[in-house]
N, C-alpha and C. Protein backbone atom coordinates (compact mmCIF):
# COMPACT_ATOMS: atom_id res chain seq x y z
N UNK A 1 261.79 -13.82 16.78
CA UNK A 1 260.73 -14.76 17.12
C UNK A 1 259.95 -15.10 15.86
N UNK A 2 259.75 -16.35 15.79
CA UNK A 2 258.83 -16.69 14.08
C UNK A 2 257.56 -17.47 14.78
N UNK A 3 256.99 -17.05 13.98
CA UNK A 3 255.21 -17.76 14.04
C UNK A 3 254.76 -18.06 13.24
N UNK A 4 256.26 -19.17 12.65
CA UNK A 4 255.82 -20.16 11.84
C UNK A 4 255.87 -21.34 12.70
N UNK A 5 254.92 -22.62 12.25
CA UNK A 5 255.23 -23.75 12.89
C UNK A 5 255.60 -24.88 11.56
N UNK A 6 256.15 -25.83 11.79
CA UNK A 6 256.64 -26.55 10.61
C UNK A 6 256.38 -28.43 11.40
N UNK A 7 256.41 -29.20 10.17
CA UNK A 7 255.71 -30.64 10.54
C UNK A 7 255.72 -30.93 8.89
N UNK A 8 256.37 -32.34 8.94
CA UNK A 8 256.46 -33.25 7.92
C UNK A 8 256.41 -32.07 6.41
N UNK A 9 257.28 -31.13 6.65
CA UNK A 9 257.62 -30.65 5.39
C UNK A 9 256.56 -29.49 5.04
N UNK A 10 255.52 -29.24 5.76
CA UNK A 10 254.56 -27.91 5.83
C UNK A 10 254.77 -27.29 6.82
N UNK A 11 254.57 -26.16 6.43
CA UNK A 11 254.63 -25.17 7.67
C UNK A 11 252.91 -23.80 7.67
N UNK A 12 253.34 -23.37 8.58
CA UNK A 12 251.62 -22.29 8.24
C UNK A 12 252.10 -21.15 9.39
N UNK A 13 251.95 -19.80 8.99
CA UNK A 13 252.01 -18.69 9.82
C UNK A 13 250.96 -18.87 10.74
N UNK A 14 251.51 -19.02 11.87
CA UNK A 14 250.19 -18.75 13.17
C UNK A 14 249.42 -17.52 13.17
N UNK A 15 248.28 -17.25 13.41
CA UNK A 15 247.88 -15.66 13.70
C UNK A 15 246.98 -15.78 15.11
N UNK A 16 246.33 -15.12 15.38
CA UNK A 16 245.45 -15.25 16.65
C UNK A 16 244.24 -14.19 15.80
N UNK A 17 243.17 -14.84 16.66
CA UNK A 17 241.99 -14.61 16.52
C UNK A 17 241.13 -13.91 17.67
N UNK A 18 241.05 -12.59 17.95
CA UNK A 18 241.09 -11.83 18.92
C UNK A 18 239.05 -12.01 19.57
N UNK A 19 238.43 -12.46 18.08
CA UNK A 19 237.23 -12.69 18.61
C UNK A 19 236.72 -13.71 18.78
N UNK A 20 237.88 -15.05 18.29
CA UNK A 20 237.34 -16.22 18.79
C UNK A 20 238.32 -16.32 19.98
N UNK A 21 239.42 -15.63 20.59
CA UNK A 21 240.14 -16.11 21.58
C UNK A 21 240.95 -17.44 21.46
N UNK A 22 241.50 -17.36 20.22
CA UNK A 22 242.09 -18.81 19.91
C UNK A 22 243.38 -18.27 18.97
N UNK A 23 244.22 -19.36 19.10
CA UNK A 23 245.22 -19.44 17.80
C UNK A 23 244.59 -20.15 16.31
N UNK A 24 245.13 -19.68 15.49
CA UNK A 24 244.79 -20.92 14.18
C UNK A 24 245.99 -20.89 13.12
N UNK A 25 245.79 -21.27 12.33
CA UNK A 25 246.55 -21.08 11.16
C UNK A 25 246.18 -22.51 10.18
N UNK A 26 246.68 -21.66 8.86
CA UNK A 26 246.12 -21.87 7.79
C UNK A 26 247.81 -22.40 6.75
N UNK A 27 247.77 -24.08 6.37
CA UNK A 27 249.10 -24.93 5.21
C UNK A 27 248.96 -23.29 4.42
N UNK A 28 250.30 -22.70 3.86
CA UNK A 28 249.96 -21.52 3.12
C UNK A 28 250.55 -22.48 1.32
N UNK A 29 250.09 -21.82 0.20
CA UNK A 29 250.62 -22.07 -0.58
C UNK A 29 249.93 -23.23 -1.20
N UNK A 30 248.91 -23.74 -0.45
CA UNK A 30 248.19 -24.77 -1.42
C UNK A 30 247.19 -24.28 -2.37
N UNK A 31 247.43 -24.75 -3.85
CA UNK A 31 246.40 -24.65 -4.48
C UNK A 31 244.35 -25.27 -4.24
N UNK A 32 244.55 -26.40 -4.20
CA UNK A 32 243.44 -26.73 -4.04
C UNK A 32 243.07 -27.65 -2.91
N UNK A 33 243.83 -27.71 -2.03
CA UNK A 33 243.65 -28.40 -0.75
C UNK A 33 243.51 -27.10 0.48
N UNK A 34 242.64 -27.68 1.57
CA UNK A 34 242.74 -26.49 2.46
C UNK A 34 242.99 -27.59 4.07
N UNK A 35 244.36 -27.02 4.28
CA UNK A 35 244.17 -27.49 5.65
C UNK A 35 244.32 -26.31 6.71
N UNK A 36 243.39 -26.42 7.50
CA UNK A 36 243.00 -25.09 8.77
C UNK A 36 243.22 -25.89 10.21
N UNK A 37 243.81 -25.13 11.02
CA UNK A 37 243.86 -25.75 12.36
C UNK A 37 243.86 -24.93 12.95
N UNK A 38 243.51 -25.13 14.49
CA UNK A 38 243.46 -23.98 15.55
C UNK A 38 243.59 -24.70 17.36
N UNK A 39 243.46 -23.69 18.13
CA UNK A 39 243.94 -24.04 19.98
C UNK A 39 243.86 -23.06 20.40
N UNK A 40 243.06 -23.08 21.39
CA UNK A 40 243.49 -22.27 22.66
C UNK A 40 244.02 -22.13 23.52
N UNK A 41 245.24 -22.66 23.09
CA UNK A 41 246.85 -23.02 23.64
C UNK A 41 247.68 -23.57 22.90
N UNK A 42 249.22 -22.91 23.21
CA UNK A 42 250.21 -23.40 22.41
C UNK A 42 249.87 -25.22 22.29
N UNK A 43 249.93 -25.87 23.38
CA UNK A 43 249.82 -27.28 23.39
C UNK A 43 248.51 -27.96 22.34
N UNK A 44 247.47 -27.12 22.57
CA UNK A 44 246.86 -27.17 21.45
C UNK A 44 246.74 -27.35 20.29
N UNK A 45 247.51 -26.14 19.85
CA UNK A 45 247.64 -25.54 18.58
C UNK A 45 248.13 -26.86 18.01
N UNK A 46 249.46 -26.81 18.35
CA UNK A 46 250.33 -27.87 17.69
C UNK A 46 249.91 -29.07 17.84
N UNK A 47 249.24 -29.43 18.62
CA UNK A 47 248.36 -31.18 18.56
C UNK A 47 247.50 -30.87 17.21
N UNK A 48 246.72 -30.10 17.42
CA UNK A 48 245.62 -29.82 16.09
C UNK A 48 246.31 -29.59 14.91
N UNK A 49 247.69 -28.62 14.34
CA UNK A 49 248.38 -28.97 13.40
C UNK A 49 248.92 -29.99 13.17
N UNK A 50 249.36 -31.11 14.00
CA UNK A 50 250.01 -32.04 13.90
C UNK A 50 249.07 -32.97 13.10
N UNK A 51 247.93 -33.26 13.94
CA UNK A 51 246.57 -34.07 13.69
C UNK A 51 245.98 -33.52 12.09
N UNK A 52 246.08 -32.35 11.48
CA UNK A 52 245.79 -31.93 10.56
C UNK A 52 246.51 -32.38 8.64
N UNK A 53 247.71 -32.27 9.84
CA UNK A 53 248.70 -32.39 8.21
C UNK A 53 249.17 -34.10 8.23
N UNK A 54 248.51 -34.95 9.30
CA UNK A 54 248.68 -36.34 9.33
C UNK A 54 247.14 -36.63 8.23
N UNK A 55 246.06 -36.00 8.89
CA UNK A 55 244.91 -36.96 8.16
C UNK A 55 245.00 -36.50 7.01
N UNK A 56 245.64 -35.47 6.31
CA UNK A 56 245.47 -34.93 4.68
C UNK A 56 246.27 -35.82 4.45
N UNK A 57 247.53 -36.10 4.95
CA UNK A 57 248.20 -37.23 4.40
C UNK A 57 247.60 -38.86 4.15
N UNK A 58 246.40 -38.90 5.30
CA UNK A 58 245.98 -40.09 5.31
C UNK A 58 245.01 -40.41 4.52
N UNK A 59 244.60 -39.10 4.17
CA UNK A 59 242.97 -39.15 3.36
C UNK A 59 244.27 -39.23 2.22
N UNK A 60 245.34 -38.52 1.42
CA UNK A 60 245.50 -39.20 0.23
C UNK A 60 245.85 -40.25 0.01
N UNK A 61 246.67 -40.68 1.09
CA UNK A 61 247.03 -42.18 0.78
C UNK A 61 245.49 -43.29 0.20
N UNK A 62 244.94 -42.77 0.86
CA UNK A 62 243.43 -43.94 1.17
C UNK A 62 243.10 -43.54 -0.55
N UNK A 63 243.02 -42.42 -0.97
CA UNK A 63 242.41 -41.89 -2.34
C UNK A 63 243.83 -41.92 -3.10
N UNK A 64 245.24 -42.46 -2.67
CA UNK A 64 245.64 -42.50 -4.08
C UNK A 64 245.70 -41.35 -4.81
N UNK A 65 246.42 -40.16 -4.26
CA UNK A 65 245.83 -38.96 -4.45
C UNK A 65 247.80 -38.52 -3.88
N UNK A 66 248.39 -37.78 -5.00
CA UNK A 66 249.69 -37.03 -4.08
C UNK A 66 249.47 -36.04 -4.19
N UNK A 67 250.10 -35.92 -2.28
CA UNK A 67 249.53 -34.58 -1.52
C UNK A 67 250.67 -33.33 -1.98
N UNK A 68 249.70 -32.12 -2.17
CA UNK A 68 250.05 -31.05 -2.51
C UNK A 68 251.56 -30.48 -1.54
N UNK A 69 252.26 -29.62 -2.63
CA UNK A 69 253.68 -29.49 -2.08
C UNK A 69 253.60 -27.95 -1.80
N UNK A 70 253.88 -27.19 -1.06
CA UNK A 70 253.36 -25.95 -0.93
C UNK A 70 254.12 -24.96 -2.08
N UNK A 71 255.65 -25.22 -1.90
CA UNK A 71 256.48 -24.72 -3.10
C UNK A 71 256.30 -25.51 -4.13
N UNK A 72 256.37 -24.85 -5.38
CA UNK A 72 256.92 -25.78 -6.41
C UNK A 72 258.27 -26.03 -6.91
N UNK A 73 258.97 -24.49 -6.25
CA UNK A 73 260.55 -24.59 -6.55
C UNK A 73 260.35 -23.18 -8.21
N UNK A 74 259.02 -22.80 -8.24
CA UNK A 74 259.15 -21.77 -9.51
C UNK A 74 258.61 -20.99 -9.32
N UNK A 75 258.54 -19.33 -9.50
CA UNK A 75 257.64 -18.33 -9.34
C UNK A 75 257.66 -17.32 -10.34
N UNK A 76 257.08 -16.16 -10.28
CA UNK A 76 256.99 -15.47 -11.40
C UNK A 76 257.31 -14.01 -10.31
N UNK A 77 258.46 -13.71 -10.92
CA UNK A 77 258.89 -12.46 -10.55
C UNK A 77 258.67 -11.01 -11.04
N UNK A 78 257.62 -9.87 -10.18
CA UNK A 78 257.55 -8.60 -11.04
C UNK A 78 258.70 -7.93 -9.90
N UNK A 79 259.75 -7.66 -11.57
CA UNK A 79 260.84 -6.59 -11.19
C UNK A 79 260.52 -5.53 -11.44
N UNK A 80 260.30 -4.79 -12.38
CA UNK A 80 260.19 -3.56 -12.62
C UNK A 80 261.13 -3.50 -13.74
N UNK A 81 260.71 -2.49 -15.01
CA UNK A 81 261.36 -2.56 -16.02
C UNK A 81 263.05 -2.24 -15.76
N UNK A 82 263.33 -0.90 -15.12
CA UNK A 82 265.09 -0.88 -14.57
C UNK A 82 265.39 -2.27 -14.14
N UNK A 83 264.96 -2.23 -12.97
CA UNK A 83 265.27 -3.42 -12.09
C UNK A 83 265.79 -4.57 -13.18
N UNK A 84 265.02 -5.21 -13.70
CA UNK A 84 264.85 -6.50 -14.76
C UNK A 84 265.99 -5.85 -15.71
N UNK A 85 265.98 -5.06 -16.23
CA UNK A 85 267.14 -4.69 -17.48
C UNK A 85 268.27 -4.56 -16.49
N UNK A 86 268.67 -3.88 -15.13
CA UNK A 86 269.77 -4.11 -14.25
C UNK A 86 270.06 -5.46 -14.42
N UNK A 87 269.25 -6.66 -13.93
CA UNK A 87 269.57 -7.91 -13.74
C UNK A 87 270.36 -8.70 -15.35
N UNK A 88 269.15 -8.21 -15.80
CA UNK A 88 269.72 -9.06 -17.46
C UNK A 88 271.06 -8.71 -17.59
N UNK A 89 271.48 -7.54 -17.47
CA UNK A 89 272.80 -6.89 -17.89
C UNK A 89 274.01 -7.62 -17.03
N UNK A 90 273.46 -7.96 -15.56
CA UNK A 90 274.49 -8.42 -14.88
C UNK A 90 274.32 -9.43 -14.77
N UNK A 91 273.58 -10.64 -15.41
CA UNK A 91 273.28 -11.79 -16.24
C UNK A 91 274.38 -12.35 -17.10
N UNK A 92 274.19 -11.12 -18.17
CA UNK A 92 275.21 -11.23 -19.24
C UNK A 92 276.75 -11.31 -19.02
N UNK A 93 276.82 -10.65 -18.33
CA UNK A 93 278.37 -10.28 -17.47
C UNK A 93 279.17 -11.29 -17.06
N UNK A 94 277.82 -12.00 -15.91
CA UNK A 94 278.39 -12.88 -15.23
C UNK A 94 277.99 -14.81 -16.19
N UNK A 95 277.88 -14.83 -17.18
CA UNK A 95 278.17 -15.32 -18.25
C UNK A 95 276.65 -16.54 -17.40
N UNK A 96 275.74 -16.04 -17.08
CA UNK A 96 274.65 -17.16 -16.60
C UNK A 96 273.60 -16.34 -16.44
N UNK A 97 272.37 -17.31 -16.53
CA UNK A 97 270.82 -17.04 -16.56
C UNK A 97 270.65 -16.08 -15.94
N UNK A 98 269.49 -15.17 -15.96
CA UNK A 98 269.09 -14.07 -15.31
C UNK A 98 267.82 -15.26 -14.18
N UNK A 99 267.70 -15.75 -14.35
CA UNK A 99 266.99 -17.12 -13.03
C UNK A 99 268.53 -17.46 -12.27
N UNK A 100 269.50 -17.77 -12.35
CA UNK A 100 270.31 -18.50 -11.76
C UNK A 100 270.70 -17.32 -11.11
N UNK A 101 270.94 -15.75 -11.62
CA UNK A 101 271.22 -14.50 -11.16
C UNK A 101 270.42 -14.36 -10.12
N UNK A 102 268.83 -13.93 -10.13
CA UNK A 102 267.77 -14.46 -8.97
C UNK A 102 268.00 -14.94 -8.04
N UNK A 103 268.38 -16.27 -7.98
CA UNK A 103 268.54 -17.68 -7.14
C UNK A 103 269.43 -16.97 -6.48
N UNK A 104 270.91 -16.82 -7.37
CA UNK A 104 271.97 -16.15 -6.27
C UNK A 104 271.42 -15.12 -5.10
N UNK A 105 270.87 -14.21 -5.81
CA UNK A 105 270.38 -13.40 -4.73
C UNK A 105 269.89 -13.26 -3.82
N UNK A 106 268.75 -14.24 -4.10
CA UNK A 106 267.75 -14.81 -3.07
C UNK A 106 268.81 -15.83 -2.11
N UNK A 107 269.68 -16.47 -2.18
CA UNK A 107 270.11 -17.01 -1.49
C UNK A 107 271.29 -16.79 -0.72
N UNK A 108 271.79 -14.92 -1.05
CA UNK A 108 272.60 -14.72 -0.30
C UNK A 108 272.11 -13.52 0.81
N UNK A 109 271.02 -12.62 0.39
CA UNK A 109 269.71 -12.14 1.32
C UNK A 109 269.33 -13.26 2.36
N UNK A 110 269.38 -14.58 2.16
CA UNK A 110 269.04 -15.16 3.28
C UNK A 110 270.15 -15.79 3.89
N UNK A 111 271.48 -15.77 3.64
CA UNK A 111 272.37 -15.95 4.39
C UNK A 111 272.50 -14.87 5.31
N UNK A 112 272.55 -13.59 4.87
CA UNK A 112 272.67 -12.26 5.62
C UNK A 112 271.53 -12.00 6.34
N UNK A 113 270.38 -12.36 6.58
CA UNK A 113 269.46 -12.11 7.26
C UNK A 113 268.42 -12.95 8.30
């Protein structure tokens, strides 16, 4: 079961709010934009996310302004000194980047899981 919800290319972990009695959730991954939504019902929820990640879109259009992407497609990885010297080594081996080594990985952890 995931409690993620997704819409025009954002998504946001749902949580619940036990003392307001509501759902909410919070675009994750934006730097300097904040979009927050919430319901006290599934039908809710998702009208108010929907309605949320439309007017950020609408307020940039109006301001000429492009709207924040949650990934950038780059991150900064702490391996651990083994770990990182494991990778480099089997980097070298496999005659490509210790990033493209990464990528592989990351993308066959999510085939398997």
């Amino acid at each position: 079961m995931s409690n993620i919800m997704k819409y025009k290319g954002y998504w946001a972990e749902i949580k619940y709010s036990d003392e307001d009695e509501c759902f909410w959730g919070e675009i994750e991954g934006l730097k300097k934009d904040l979009i927050i939504f919430e319901g006290n019902s599934v039908k809710e929820l998702k009208k108010d996310f929907k309605d949320a990640i439309n007017h950020y879109l609408q307020v940039c259009r109006e301001t000429n302004t492009e709207p924040e992407k949650q990934c950038k497609g780059s991150l900064n990885v702490r391996l651990g000194v083994e770990l990182h010297n494991r990778a480099k080594m089997k980097s070298i081996e496999k005659k490509i980047s210790i990033n493209e080594l990464i990528k592989e990985a990351v993308q066959l952890y999510l085939k398997t899981n």
